[in-house]
Protein backbone atom coordinates (compact mmCIF):
# COMPACT_ATOMS: atom_id res chain seq x y z
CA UNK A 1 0.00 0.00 0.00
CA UNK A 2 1.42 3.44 -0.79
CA UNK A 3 1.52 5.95 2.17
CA UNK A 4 0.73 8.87 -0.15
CA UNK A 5 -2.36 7.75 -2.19
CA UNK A 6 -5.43 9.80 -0.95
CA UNK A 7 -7.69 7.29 -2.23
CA UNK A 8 -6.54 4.67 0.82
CA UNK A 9 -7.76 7.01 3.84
CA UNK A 10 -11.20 5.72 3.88
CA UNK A 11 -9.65 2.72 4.58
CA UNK A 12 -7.15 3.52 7.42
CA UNK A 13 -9.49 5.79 9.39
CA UNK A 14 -13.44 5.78 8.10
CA UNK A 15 -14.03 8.16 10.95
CA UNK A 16 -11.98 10.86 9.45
CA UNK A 17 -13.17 10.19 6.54
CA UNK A 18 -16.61 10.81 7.35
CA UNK A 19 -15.92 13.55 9.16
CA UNK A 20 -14.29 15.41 6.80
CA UNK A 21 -17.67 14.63 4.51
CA UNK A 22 -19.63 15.73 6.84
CA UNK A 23 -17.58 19.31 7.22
CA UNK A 24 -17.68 19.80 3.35
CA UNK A 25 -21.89 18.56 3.95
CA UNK A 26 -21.88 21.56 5.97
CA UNK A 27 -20.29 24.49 4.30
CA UNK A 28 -22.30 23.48 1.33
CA UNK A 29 -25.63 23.80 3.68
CA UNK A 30 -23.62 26.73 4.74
CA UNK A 31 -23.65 28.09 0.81
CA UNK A 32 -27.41 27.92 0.09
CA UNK A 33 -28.81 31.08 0.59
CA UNK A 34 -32.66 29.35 1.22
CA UNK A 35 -31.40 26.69 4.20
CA UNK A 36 -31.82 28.30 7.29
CA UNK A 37 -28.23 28.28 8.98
CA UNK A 38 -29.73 26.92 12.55
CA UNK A 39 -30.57 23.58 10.95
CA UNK A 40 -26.95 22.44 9.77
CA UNK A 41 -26.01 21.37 13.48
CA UNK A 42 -29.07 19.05 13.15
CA UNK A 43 -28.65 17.88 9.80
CA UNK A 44 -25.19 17.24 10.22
CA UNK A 45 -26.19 14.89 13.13
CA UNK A 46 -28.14 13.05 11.60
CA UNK A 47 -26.63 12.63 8.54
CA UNK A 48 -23.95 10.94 10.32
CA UNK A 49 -26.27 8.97 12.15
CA UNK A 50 -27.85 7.69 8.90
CA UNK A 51 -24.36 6.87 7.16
CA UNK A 52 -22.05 5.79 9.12
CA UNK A 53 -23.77 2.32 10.16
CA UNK A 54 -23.10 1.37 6.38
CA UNK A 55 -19.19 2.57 6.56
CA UNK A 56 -19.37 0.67 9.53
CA UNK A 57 -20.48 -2.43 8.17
CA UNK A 58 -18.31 -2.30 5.05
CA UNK A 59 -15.16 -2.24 7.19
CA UNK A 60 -12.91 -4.66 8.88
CA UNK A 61 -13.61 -2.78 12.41
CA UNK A 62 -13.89 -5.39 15.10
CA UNK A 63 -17.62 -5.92 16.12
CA UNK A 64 -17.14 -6.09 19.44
CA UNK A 65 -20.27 -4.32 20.96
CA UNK A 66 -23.40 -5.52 22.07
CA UNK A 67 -25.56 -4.35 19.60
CA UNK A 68 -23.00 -3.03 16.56
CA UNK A 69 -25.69 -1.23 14.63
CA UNK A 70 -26.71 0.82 17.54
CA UNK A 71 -23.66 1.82 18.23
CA UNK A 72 -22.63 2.85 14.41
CA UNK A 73 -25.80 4.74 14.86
CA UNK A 74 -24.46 6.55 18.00
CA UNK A 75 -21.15 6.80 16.98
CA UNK A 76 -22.31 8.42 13.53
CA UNK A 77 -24.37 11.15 15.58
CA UNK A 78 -21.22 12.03 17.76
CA UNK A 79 -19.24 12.35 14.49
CA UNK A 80 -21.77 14.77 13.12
CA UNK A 81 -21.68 16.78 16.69
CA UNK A 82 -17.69 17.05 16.05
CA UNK A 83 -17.91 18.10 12.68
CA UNK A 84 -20.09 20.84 13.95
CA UNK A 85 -17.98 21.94 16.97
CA UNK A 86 -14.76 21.43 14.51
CA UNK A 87 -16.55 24.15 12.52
CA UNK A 88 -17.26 26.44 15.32
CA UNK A 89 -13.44 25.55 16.72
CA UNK A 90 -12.42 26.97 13.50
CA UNK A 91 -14.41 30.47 13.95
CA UNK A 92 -13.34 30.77 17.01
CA UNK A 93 -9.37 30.41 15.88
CA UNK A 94 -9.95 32.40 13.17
CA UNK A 95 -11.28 34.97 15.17
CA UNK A 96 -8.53 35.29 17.66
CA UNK A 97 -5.48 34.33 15.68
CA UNK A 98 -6.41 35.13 11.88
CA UNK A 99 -8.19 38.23 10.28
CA UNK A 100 -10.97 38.75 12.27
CA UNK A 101 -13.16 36.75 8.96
CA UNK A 102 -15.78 35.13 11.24
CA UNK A 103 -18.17 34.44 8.35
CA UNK A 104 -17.36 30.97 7.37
């Protein structure tokens, strides 16, 4: 496996993966003008909710809960949450250290 191929990191960390989706799910909520901005956190949420139990299944990730789907579902939520305070993390950084540009 090469260490450089971009195409591989679904494989190494499907978390990451999914949570970069779900940031670039959000800026393009972010983008429509007609989507009302206090929804993304929830879509976000459950978007992750919905998905992930599939990336879950389609990986070699050890199965070692009680009830794995559940969990995928939980887990997928939580990675929705993060993408949304990652977002807000980078306002806040980019407030304080960068230009001032809080209108991402």
């Amino acid at each position: 496996m090469d260490p450089f191929d971009p195409t591989k990191i679904y494989e190494l960390a499907p978390h990451f993966a999914l949570l970069i989706a779900l940031n670039f799910l959000g800026y393009g909520l972010k983008k429509i003008k007609w989507f009302p901005n206090g929804l993304i956190p929830m879509v976000l949420i459950v978007a992750g909710a919905a998905v992930f139990p599939f990336i879950y299944e389609l990986t070699e990730i050890t199965h070692t809960a009680y009830n794995p789907r559940l969990y995928a579902v939980v887990l997928g939520a939580c990675l929705g949450g993060a993408a949304v305070g990652f977002h807000q993390l980078s306002k806040l950084l980019g407030a304080k250290y960068g230009n001032g540009d809080t209108k991402v």
